[in-house]
Structures are given as C-alpha cells and as structure tokens.
Protein backbone atom coordinates (compact mmCIF):
# COMPACT_ATOMS: atom_id res chain seq x y z
CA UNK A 1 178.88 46.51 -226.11
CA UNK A 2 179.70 49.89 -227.37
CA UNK A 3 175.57 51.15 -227.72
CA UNK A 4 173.00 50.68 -225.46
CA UNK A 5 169.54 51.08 -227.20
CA UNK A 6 166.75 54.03 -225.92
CA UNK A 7 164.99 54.64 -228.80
CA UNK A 8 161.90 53.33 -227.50
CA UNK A 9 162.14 55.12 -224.37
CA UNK A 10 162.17 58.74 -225.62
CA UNK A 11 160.20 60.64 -228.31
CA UNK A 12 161.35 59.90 -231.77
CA UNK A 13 164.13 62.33 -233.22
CA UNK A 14 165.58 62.57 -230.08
CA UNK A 15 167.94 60.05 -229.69
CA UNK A 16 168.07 56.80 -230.58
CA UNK A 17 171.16 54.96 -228.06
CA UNK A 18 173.82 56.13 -225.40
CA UNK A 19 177.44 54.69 -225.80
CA UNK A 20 178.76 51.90 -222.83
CA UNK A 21 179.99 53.73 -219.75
CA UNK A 22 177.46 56.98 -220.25
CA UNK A 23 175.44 57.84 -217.10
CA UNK A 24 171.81 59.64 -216.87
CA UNK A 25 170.43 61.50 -214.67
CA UNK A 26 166.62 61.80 -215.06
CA UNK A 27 164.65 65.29 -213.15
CA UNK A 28 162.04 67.12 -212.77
CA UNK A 29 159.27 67.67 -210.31
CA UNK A 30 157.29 65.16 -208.35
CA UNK A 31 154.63 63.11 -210.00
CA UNK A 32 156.00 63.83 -213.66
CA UNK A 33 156.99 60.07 -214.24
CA UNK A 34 160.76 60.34 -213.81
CA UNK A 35 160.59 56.67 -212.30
CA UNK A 36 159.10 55.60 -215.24
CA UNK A 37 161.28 56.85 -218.04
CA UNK A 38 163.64 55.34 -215.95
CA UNK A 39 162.06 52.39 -216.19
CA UNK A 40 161.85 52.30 -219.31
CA UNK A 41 165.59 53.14 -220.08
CA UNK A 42 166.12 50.17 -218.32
CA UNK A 43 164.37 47.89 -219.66
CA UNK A 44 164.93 49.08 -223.16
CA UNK A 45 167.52 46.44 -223.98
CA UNK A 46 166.31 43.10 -221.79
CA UNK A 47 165.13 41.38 -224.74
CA UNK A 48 168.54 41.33 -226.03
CA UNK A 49 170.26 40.12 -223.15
CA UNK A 50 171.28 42.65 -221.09
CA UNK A 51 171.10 42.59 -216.94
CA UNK A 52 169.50 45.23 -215.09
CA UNK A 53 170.95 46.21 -211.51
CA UNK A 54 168.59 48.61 -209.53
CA UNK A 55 168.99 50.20 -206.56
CA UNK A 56 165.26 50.83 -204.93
CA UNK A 57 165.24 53.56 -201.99
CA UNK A 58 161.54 53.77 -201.32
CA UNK A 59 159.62 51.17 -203.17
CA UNK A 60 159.96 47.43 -202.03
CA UNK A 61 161.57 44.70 -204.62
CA UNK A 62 158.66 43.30 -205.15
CA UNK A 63 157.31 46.66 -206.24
CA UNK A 64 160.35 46.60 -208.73
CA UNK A 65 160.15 43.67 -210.08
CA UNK A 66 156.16 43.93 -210.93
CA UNK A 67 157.05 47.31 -212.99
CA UNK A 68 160.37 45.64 -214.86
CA UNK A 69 157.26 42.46 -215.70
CA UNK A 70 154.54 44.96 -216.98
CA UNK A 71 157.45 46.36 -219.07
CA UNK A 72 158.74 43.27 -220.15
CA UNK A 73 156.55 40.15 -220.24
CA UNK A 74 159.21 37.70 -221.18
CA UNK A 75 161.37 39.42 -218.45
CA UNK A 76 164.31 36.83 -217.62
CA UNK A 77 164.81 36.93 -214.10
CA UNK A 78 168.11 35.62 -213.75
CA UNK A 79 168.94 38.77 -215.76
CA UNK A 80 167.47 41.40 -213.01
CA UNK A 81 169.01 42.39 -209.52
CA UNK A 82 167.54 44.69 -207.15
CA UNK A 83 168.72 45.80 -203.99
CA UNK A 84 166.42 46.86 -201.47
CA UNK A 85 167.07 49.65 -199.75
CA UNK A 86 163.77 50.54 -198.08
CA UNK A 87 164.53 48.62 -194.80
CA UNK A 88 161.43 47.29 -194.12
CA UNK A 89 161.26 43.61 -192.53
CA UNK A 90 157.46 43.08 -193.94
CA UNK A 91 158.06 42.37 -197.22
CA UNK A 92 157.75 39.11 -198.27
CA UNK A 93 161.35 37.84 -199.69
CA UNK A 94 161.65 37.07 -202.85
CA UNK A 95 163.28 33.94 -203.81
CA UNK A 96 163.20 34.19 -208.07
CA UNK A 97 165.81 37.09 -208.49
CA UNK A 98 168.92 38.02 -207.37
CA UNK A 99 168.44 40.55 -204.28
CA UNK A 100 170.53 42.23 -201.73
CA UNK A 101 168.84 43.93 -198.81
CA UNK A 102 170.36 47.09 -196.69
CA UNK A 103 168.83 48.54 -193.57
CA UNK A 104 168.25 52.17 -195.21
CA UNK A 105 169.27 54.42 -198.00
CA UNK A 106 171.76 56.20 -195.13
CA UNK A 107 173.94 52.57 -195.65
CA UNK A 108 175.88 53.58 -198.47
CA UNK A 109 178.36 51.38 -198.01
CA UNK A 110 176.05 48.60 -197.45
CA UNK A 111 174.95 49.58 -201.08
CA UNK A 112 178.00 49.70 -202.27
CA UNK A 113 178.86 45.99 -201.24
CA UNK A 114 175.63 44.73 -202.53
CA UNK A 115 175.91 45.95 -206.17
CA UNK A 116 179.05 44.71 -206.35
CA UNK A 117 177.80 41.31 -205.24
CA UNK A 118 175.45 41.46 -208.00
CA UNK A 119 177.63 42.38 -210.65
CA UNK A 120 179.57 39.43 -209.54
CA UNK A 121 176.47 37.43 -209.77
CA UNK A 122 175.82 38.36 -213.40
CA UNK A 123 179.13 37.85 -214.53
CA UNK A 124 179.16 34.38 -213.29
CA UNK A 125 175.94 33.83 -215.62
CA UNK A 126 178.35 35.77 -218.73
CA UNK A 127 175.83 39.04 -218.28
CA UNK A 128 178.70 41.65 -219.93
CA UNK A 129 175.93 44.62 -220.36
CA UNK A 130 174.31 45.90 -217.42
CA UNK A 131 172.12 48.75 -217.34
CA UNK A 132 172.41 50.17 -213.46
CA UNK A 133 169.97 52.25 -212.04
CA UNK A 134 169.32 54.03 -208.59
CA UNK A 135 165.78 55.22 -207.70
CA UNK A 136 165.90 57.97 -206.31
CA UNK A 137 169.35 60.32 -205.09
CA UNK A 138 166.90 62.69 -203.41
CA UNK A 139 165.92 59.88 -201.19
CA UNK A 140 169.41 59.45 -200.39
CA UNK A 141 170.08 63.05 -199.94
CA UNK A 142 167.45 62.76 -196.88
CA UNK A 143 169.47 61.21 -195.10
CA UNK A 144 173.06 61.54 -195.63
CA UNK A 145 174.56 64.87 -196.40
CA UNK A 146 175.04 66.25 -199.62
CA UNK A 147 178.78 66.05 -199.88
CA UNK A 148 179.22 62.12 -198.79
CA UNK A 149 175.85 61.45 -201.07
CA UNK A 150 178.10 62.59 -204.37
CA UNK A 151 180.94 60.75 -203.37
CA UNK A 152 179.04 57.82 -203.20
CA UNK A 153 177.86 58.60 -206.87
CA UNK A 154 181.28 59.68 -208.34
CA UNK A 155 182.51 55.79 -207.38
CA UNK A 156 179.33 54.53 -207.84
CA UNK A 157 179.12 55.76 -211.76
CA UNK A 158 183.01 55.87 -212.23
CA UNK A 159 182.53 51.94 -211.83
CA UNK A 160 179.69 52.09 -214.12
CA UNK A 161 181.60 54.04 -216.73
CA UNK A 162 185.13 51.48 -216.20
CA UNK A 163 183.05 48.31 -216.81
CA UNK A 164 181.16 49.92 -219.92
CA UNK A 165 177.34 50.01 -218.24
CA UNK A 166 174.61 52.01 -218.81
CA UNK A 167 173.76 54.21 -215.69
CA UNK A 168 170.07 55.75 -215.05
CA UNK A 169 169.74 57.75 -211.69
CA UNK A 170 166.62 59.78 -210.81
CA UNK A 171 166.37 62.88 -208.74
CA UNK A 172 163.16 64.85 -208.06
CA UNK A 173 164.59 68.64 -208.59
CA UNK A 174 162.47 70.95 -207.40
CA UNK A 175 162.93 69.34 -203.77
CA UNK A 176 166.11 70.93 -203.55
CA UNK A 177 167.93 73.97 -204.00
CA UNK A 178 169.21 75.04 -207.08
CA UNK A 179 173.35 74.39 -205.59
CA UNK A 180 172.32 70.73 -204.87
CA UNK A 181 170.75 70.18 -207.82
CA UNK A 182 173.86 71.63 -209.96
CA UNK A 183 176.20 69.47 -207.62
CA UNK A 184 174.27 66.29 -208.44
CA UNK A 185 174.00 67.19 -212.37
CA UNK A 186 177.63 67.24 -212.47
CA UNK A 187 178.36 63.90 -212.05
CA UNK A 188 176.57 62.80 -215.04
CA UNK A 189 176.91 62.63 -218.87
CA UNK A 190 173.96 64.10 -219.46
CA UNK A 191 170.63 65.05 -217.97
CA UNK A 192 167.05 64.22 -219.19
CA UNK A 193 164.66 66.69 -218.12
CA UNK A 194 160.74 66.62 -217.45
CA UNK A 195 158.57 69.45 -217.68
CA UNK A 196 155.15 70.05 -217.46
CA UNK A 197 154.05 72.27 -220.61
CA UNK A 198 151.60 74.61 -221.74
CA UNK A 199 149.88 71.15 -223.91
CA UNK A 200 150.94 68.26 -221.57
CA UNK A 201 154.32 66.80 -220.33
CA UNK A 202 157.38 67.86 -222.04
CA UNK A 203 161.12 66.29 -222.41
CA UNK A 204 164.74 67.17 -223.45
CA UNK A 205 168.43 66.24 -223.30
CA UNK A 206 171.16 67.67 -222.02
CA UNK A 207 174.56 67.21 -222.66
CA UNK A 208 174.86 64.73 -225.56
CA UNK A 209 176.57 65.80 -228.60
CA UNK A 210 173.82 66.11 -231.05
CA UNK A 211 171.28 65.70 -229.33
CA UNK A 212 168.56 68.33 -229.46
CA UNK A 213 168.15 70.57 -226.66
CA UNK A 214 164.92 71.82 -227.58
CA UNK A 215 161.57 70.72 -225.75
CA UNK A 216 159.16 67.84 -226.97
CA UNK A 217 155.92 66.78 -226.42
CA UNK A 218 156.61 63.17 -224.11
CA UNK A 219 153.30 61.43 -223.42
C-alpha cells in the first residue's frame, strides 16, 4: 500500500488520498461531527480490503460497530477491531468481531497491548492495510496527564507510521487550552479542521503538501 483513499470523505478538490504511514488528527468544537469524518476516513477503503482498528473511549463497541455498518453495508467483520475502552461491564459482548476490552481510557498500557493483539489478529488473516483510529484524545487527556497522554501517541502513531497504516485521531479543541492543543497537533502529519461558518459547517487541511488551506463548505 503506498495510498490510502479519502476522496469520498472530504469535499471535492480537497484531497483525494494520504500516503501509508500518514497520521490525522481531526478538531474542532463539540457537536461539529469530528467523530464522523472520522468515520468516514475510516471506512473509506473497507470495500477494498483494508482492516480498521479503533480505539473507542466513550462509546461502547457495539455503538462502533453499528456506525462502521450504516457506513458500510457489506462491512466484513473479520476486517474490523475495536477495543473498548469505556469500562463498562453492561454491555452485551460481542462475539462477531475481533475486540479487546480495557478497564478505562487511564489504561494506556492496557491499550497499548490490545492493539497490538489486533494487529496480530489481522495479520494472521493477511490484512497488510489498516486504517487505525482513536476516538477521542481529549477523553484520554481527562484522565491521564498531558505529558504521559502524548507519549502514548508518539509510540502509538510511530507504530502506525513503521507498519505503513493510516492513522485518524480525534480531539475536541476548544476543551482545552490553546498549549495542549498545539502539543497534541504536533504529533501528527496533518490536521483536519471543523468550523462552524457564516453559511453552515466549514473544513480545511493542514499540513499536506498541496493541499489547500483555504476553508470549504463540508455538509
């Protein structure tokens, strides 16, 4: 893999695929749809045969695996891998994917063991291109200080970039302050910002060559 595909995600003209080992960040404020631009980066290339590898820190796996469906209605599920971070011992298990379960988002290391589990999993099934993604940092940033939380994502994405992935991470900016946010950005390729504009929601894209910085309508 040396592409993954996003033109379907984003607004046309924008850009049309990120190369293997390139890692997003997607902000803005609350309730702008950053989980669901992320969802549909990650979904963007299932029908081709790619894995998907998503770290949940608030919504169940259940939850997770009902958006990736609505997204993709073939979805393969032996090609999707969640792991479950919200702690809860209510949820029903779920028996037709691959999932790993950790007592809270403050368990990093507990994360870190179960993606790697998963990427095991998927390369024992000859899954080579996995898009990763980890919804939400700011969750994580609740409970673990800010130092130790980008640690955790400088291995975290450093693997992704080494085994040629696709990384999509979400972070809800405007919860923290402008330092934290700055520290986070810097650990990624580039940044895909939401906006809410003068005429309705608003992207761009920062930090890919060629890529146009300037604002578009993103409905």
């Amino acid at each position: 893999m040396s592409t993954y595909d996003i033109e379907a995600a984003l607004p046309e003209g924008i850009i049309e695929s990120l190369p293997a080992g390139t890692n997003v960040l997607v902000t803005g404020p609350a309730m702008i749809g950053k989980r669901e631009l992320a969802f549909q980066l990650l979904s963007a290339g299932h029908e081709v045969g790619e894995g998907v590898l998503c770290v949940t820190t608030s919504a169940s796996a259940s939850t997770m695996l009902d958006e990736f469906e609505r997204r993709v209605p073939t979805l393969d599920r032996d090609r999707v891998a969640i792991v479950d971070c919200t702690g809860s011992e209510s949820q029903q298990a779920i028996r037709e994917i691959a999932t790993e379960r950790v007592s809270s988002p403050g368990d990093l290391t507990g994360i870190s063991i179960g993606t790697a589990k998963l990427v095991r999993r998927f390369t024992d099934r000859d899954v080579e291109d996995i898009r990763h993604g980890l919804v939400s940092i700011s969750t994580l940033i609740q409970y673990i200080d800010l130092s130790t939380v980008f640690k955790f994502l400088h291995i975290y994405t450093s693997r992704i970039e080494d085994t040629d992935g696709l990384g999509v991470f979400t972070l809800e900016s405007v919860s923290h302050d402008p330092k934290t946010v700055n520290t986070i950005t810097s650990e990624f390729d580039c940044v895909v910002e939401l906006r809410e504009g003068t005429e309705g929601r608003e992207v761009r894209v920062k930090g890919l060559p060629g890529a146009s910085r300037s604002w578009r309508a993103f409905d």
